[in-house]
PDB file of N, CA and C in Angstrom:
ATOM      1  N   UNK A   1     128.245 -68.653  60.400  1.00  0.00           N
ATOM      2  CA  UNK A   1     128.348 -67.318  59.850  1.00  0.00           C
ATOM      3  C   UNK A   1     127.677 -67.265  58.476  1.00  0.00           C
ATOM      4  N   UNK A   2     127.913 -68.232  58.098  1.00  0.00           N
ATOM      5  CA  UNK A   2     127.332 -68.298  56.552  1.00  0.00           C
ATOM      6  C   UNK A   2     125.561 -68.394  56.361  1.00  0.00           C
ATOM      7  N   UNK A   3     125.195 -69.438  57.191  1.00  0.00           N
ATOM      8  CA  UNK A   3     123.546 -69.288  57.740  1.00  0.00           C
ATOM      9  C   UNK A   3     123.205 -67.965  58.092  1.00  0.00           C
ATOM     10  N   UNK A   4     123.874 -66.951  58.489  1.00  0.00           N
ATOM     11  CA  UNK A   4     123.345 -65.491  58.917  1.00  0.00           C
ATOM     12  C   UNK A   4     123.512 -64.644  57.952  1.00  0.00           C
ATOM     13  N   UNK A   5     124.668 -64.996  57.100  1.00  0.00           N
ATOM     14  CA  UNK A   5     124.396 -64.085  55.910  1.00  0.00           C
ATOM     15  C   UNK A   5     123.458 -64.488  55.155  1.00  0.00           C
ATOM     16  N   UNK A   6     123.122 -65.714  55.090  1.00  0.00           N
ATOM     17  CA  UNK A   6     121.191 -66.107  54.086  1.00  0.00           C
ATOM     18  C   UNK A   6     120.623 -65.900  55.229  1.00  0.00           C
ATOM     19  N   UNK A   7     120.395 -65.879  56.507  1.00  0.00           N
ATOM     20  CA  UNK A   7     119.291 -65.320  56.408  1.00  0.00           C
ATOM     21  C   UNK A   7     118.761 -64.389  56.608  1.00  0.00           C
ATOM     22  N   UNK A   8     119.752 -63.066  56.402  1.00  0.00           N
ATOM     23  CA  UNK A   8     119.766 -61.637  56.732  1.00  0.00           C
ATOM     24  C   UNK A   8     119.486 -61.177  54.578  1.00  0.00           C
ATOM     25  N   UNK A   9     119.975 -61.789  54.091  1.00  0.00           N
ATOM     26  CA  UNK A   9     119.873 -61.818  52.679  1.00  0.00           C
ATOM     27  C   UNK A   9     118.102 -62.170  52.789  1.00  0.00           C
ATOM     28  N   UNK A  10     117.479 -63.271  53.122  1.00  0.00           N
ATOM     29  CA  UNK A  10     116.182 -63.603  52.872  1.00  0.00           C
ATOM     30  C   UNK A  10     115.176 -61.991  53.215  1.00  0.00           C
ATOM     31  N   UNK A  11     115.831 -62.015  54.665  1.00  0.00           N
ATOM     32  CA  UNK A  11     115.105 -61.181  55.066  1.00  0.00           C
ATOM     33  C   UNK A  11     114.987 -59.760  54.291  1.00  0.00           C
ATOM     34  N   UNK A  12     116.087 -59.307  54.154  1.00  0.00           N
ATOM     35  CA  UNK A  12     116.290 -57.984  53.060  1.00  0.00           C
ATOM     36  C   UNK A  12     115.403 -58.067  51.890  1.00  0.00           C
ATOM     37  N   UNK A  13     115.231 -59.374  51.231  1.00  0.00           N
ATOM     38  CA  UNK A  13     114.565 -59.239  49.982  1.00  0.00           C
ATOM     39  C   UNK A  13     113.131 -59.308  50.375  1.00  0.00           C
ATOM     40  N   UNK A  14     112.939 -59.926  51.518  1.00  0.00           N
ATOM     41  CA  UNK A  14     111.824 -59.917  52.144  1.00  0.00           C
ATOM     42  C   UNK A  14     110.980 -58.110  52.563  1.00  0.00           C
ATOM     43  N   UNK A  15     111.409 -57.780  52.949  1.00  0.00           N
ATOM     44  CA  UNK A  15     111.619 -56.244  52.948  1.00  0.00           C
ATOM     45  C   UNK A  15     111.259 -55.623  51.752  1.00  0.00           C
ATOM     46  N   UNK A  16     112.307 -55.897  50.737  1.00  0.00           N
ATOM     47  CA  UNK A  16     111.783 -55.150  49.522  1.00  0.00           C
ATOM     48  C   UNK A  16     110.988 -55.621  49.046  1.00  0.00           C
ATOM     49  N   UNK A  17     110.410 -56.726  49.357  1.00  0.00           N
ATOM     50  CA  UNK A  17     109.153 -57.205  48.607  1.00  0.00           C
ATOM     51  C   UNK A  17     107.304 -56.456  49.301  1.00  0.00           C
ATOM     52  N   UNK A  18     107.863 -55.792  49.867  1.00  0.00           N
ATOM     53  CA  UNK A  18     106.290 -55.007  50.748  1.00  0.00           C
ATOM     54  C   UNK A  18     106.053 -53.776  49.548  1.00  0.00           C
ATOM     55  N   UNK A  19     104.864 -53.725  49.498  1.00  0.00           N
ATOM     56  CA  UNK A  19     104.608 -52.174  48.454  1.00  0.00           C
ATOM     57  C   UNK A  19     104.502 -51.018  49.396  1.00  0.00           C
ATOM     58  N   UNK A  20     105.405 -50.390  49.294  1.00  0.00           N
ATOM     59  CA  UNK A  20     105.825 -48.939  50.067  1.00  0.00           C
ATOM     60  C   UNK A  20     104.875 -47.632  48.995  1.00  0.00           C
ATOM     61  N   UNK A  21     103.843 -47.829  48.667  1.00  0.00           N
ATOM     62  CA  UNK A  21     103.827 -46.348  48.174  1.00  0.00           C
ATOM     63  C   UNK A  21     102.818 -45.796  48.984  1.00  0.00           C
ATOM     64  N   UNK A  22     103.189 -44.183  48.669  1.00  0.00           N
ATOM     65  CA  UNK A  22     102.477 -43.103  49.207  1.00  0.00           C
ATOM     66  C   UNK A  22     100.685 -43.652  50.194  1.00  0.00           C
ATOM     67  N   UNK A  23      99.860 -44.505  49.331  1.00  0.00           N
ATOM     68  CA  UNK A  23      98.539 -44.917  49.735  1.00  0.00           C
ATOM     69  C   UNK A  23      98.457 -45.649  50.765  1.00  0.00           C
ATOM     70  N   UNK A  24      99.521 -46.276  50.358  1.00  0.00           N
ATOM     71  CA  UNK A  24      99.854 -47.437  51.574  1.00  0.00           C
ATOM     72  C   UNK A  24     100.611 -47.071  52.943  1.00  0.00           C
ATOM     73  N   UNK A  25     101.263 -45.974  52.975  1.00  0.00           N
ATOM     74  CA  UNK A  25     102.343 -45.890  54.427  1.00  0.00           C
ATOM     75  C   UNK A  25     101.182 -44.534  54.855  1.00  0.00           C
ATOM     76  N   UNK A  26     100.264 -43.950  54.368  1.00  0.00           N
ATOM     77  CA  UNK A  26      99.704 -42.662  54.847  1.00  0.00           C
ATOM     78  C   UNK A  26     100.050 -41.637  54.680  1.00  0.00           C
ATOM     79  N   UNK A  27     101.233 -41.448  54.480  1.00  0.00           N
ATOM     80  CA  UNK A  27     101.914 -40.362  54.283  1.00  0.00           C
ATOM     81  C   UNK A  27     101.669 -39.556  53.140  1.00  0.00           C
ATOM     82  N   UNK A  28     101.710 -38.152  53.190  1.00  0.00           N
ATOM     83  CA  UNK A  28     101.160 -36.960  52.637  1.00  0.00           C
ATOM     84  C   UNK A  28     102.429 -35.646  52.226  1.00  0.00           C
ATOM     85  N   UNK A  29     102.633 -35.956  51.441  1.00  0.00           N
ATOM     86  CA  UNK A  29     104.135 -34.756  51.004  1.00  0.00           C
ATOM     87  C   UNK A  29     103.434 -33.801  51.107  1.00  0.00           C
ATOM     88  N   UNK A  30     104.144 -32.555  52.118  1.00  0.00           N
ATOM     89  CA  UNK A  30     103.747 -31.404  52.345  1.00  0.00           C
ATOM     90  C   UNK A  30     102.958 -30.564  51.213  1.00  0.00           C
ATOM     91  N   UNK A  31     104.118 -30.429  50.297  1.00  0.00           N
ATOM     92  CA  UNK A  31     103.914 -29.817  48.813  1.00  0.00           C
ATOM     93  C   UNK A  31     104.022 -30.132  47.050  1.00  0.00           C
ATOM     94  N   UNK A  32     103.659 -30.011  46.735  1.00  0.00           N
ATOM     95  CA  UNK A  32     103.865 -30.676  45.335  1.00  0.00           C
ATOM     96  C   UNK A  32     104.370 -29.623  44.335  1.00  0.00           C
ATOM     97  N   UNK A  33     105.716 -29.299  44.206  1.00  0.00           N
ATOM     98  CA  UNK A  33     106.007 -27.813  43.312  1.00  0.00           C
ATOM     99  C   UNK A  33     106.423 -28.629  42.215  1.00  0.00           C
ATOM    100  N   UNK A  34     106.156 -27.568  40.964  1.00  0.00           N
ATOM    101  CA  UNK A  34     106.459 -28.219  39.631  1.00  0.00           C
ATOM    102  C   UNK A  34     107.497 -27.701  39.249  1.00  0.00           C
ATOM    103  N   UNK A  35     108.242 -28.447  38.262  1.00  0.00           N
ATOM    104  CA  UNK A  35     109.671 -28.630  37.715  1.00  0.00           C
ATOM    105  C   UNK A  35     109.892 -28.712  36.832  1.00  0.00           C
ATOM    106  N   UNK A  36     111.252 -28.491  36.255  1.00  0.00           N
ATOM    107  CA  UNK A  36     111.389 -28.491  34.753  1.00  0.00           C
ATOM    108  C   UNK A  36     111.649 -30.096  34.517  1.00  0.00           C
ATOM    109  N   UNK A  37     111.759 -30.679  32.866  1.00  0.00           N
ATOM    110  CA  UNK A  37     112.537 -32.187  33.073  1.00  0.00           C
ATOM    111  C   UNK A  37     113.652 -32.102  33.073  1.00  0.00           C
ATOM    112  N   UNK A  38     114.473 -33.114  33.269  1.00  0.00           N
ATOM    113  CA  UNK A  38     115.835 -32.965  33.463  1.00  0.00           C
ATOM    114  C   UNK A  38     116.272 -32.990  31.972  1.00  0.00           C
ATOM    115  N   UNK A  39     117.405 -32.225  31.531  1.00  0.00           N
ATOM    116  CA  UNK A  39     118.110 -32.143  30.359  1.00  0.00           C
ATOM    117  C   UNK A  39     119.482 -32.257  30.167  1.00  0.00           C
ATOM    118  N   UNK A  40     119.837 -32.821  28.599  1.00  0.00           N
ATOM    119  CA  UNK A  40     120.775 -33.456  29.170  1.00  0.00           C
ATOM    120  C   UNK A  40     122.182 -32.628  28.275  1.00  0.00           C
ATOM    121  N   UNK A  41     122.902 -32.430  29.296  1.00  0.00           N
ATOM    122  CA  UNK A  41     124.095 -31.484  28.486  1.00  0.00           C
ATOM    123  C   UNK A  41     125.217 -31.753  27.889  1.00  0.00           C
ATOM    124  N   UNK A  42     125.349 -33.390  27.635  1.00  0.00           N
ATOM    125  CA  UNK A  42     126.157 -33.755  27.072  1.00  0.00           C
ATOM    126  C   UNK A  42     127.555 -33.381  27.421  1.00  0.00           C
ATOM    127  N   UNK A  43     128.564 -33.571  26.787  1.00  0.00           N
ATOM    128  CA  UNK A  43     129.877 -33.093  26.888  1.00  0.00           C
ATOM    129  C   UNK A  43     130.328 -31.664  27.234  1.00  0.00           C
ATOM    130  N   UNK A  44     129.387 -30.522  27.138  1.00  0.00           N
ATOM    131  CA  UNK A  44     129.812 -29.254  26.775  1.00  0.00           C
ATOM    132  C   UNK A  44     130.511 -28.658  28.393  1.00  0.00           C
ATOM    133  N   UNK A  45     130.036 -29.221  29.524  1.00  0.00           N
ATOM    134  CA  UNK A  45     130.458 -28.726  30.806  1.00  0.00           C
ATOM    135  C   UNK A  45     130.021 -27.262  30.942  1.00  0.00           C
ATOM    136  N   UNK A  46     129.031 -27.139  30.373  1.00  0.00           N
ATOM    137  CA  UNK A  46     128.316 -25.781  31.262  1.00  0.00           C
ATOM    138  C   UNK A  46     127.044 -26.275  31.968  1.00  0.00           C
ATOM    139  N   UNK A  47     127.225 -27.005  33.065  1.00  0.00           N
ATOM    140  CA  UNK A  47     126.008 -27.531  33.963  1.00  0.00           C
ATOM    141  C   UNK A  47     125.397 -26.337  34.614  1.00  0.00           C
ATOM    142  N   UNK A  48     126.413 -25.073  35.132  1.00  0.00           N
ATOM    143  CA  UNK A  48     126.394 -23.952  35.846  1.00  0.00           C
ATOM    144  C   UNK A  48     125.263 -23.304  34.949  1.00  0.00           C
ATOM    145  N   UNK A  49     125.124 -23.065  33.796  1.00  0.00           N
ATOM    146  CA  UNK A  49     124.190 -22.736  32.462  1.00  0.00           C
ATOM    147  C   UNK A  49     122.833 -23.372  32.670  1.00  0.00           C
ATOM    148  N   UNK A  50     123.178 -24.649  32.767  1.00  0.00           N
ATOM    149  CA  UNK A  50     121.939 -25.436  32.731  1.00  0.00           C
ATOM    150  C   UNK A  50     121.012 -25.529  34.414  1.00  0.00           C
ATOM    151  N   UNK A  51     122.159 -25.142  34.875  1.00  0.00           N
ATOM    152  CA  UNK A  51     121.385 -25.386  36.308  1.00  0.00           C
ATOM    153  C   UNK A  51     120.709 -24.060  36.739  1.00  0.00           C
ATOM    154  N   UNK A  52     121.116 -23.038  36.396  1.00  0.00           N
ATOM    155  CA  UNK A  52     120.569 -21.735  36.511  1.00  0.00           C
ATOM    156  C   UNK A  52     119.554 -21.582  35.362  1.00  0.00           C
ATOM    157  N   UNK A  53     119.456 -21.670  34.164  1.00  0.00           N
ATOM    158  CA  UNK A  53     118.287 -21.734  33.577  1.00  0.00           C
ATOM    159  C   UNK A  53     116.775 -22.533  34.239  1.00  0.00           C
ATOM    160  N   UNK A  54     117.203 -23.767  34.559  1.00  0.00           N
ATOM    161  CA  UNK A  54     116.464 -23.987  35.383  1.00  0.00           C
ATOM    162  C   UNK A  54     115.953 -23.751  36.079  1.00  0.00           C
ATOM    163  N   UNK A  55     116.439 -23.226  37.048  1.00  0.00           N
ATOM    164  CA  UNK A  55     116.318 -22.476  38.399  1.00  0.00           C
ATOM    165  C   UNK A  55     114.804 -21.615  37.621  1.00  0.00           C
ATOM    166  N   UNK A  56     115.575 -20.317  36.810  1.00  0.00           N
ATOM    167  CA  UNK A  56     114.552 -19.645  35.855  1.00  0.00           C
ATOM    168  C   UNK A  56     113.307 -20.384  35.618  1.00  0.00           C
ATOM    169  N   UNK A  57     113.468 -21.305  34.914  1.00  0.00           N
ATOM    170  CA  UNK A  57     111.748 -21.795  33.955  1.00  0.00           C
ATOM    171  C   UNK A  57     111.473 -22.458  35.315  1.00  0.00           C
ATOM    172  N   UNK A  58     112.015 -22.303  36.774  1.00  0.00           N
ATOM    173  CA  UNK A  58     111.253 -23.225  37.624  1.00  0.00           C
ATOM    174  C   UNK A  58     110.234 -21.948  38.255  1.00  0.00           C
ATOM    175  N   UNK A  59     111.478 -20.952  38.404  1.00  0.00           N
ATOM    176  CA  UNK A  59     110.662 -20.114  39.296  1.00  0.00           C
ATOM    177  C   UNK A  59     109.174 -18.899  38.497  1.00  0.00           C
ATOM    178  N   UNK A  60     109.542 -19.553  37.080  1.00  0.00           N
ATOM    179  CA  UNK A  60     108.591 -18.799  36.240  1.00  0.00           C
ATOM    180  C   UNK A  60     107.406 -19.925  36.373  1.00  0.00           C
ATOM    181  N   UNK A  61     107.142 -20.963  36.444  1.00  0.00           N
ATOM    182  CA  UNK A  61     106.128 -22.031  36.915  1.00  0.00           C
ATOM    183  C   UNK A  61     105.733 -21.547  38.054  1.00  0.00           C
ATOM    184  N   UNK A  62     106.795 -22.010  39.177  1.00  0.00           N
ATOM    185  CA  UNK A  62     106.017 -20.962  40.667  1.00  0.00           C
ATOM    186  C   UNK A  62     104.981 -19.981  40.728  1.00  0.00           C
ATOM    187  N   UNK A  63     105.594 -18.462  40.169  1.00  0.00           N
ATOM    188  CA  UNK A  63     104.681 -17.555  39.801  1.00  0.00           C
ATOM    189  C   UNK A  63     103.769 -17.607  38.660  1.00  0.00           C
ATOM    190  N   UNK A  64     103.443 -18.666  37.989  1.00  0.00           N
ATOM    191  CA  UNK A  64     102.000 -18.911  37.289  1.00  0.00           C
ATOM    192  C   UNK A  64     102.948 -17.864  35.834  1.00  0.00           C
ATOM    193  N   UNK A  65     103.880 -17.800  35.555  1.00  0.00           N
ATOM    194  CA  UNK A  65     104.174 -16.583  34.466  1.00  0.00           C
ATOM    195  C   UNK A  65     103.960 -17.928  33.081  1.00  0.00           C
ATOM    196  N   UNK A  66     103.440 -17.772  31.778  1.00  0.00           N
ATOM    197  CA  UNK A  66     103.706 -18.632  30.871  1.00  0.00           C
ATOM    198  C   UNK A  66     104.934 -19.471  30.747  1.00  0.00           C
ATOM    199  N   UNK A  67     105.232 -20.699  30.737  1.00  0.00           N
ATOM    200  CA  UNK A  67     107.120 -21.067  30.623  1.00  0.00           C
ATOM    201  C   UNK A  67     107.219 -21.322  29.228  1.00  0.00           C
ATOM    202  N   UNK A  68     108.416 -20.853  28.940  1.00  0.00           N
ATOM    203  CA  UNK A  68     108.784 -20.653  28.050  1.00  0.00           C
ATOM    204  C   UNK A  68     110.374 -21.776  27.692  1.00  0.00           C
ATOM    205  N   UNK A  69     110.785 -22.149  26.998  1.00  0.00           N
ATOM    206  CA  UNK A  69     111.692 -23.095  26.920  1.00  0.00           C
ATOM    207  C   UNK A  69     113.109 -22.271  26.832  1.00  0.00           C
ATOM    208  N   UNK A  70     113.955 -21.950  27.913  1.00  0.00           N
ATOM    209  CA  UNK A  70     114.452 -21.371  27.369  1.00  0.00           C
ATOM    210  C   UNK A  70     115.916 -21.764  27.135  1.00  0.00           C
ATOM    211  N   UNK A  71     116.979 -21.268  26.201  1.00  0.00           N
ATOM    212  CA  UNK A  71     118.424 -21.628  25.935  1.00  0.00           C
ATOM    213  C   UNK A  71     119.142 -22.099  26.576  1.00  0.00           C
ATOM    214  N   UNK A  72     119.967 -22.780  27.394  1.00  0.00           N
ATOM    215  CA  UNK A  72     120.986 -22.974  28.211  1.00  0.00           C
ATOM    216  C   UNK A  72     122.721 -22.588  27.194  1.00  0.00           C
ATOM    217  N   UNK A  73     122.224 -22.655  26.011  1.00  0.00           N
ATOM    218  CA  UNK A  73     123.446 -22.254  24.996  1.00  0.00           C
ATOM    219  C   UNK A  73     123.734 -21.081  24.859  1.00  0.00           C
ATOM    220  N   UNK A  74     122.719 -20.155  24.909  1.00  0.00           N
ATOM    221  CA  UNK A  74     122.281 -19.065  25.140  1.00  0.00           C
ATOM    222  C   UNK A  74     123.270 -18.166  25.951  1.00  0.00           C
ATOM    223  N   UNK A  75     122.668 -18.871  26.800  1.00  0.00           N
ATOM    224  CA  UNK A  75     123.897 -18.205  28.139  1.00  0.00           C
ATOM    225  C   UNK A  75     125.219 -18.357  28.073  1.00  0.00           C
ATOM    226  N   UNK A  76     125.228 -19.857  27.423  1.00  0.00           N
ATOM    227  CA  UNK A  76     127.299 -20.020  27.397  1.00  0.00           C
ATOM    228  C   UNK A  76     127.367 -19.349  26.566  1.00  0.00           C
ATOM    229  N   UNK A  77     127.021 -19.084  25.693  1.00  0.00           N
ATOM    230  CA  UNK A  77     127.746 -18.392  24.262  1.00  0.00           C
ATOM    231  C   UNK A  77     128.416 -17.156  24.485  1.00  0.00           C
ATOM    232  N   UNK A  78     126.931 -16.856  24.938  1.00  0.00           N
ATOM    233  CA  UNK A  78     127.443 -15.113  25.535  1.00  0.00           C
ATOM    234  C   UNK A  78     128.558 -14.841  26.879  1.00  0.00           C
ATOM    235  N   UNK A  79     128.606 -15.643  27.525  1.00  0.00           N
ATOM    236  CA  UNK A  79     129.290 -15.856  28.918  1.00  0.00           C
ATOM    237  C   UNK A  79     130.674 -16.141  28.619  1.00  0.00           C
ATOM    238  N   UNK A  80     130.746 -17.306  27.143  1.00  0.00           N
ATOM    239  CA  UNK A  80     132.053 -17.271  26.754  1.00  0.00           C
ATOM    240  C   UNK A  80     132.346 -16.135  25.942  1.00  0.00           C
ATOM    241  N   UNK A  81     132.174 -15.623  25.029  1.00  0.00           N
ATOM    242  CA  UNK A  81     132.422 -14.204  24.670  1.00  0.00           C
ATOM    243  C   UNK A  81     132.555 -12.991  25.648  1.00  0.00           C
ATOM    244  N   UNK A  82     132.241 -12.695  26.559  1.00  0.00           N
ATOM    245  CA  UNK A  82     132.784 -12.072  27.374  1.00  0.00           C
ATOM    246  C   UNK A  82     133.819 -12.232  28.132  1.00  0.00           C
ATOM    247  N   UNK A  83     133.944 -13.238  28.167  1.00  0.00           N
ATOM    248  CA  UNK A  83     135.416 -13.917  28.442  1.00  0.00           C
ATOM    249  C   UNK A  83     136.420 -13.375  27.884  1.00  0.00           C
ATOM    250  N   UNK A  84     136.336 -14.125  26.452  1.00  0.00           N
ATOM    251  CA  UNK A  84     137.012 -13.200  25.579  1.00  0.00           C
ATOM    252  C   UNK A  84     137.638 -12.487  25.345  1.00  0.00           C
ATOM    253  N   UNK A  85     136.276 -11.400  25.458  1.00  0.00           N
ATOM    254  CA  UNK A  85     136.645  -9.813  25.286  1.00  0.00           C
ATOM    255  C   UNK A  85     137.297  -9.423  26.545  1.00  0.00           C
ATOM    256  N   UNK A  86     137.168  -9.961  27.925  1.00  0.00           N
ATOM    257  CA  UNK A  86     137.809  -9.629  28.406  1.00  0.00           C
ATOM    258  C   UNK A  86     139.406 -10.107  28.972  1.00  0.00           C
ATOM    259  N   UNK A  87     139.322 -11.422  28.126  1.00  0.00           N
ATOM    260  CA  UNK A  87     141.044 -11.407  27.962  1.00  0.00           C
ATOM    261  C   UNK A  87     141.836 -10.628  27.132  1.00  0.00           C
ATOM    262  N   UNK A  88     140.896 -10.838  25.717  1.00  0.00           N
ATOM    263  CA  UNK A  88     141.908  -9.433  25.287  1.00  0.00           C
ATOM    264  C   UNK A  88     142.135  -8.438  25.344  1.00  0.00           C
ATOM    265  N   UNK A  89     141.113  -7.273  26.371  1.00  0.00           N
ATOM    266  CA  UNK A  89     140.821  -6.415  26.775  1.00  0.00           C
ATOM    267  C   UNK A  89     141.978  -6.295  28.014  1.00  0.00           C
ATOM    268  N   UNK A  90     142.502  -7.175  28.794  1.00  0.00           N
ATOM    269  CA  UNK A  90     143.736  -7.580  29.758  1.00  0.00           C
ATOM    270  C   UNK A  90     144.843  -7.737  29.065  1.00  0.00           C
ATOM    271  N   UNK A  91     145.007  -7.948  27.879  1.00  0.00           N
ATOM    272  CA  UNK A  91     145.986  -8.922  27.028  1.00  0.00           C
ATOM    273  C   UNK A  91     146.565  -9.921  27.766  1.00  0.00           C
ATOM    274  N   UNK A  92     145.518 -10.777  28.349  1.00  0.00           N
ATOM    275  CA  UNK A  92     146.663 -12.031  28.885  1.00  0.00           C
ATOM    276  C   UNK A  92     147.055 -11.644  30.267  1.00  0.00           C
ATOM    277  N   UNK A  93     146.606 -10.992  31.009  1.00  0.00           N
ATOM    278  CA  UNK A  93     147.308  -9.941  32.492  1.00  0.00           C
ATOM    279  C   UNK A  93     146.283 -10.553  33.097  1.00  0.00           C
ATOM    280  N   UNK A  94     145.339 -11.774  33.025  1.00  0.00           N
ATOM    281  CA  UNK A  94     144.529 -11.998  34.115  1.00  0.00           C
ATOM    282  C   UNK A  94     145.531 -13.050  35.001  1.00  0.00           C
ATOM    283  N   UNK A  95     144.623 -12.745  36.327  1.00  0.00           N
ATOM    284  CA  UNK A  95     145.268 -13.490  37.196  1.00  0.00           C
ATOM    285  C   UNK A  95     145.190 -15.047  37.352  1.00  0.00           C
ATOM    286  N   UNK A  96     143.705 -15.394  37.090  1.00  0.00           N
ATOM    287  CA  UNK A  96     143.039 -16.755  36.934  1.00  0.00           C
ATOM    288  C   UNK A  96     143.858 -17.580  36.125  1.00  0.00           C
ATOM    289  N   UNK A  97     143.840 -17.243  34.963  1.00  0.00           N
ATOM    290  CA  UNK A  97     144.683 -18.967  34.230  1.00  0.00           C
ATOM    291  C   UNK A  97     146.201 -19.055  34.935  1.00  0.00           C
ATOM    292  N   UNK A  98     146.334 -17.953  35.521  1.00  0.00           N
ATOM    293  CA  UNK A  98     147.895 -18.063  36.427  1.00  0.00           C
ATOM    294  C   UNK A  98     147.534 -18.892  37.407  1.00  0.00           C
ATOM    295  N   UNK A  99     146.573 -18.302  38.572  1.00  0.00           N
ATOM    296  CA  UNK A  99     146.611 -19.499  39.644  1.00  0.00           C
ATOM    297  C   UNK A  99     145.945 -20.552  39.015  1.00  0.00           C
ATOM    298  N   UNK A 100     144.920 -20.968  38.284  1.00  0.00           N
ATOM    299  CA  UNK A 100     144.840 -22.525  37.744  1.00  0.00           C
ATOM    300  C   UNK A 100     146.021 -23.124  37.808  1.00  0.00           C
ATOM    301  N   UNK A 101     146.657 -22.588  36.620  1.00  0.00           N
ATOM    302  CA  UNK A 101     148.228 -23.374  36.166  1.00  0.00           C
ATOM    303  C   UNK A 101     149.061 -23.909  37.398  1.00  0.00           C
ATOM    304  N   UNK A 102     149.034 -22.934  38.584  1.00  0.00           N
ATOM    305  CA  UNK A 102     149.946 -23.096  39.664  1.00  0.00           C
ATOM    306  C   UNK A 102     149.318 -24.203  40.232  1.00  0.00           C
ATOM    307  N   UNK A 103     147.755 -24.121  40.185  1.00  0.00           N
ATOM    308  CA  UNK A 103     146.767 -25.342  41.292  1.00  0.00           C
ATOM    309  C   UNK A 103     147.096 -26.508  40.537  1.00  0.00           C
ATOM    310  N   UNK A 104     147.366 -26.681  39.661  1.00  0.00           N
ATOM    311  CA  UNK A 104     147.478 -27.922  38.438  1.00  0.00           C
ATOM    312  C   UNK A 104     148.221 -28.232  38.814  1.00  0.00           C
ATOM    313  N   UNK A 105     149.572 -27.632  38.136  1.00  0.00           N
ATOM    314  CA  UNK A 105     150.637 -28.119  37.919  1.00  0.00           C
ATOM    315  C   UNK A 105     152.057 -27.521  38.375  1.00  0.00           C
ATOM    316  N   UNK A 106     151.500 -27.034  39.699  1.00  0.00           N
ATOM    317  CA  UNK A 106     152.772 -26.310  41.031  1.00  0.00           C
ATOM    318  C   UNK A 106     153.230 -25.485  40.577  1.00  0.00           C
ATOM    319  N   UNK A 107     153.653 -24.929  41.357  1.00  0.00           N
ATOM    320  CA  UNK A 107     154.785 -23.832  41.250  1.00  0.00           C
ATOM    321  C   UNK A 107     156.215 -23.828  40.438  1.00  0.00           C
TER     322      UNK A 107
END
């Protein structure tokens, strides 16, 4: 048993030792669309921000429009301020931090 795990191990590295790129296997990616780089959001947990901005400066590349760099803070800032305004605008009568609390920490 032990002889088959070396030589299933040889073979594997054997494997990764072949050069797999694009020139070499023939293969031809349909399309080549351009992208933003990836950025990095640190602690703040608005990925939802960052992933939709993206989306934006991707689909402004698509259509040839100038890209422009744009905020991902931008959006939370304002997104959390409306929040806000609209808790205090409820005084506290929303339903959401109620069912959180219940999903948390039961009934």
């Amino acid at each position: 048993m032990r002889y088959l795990l070396i030589l299933l191990l040889a073979v594997s590295m054997q494997a990764r030792s072949q050069d797999l790129t694009l020139e070499n296997t023939g293969l031809q990616p349909p399309v080549r669309l351009n992208c933003t780089s990836v950025k990095d959001q640190s602690n703040s947990s608005t990925c939802w921000s960052f992933s939709a901005v993206s989306f934006l400066e991707s689909e402004m590349m698509r259509q040839h429009i100038p890209v422009a760099d744009l905020s991902e803070m931008f959006v939370a800032r304002y997104s959390y301020i409306r929040k806000i305004e609209r808790h205090l605008a409820l005084k506290g009568g929303n339903f959401y931090p109620a069912a959180s609390s219940m999903m948390w920490f039961g009934c």
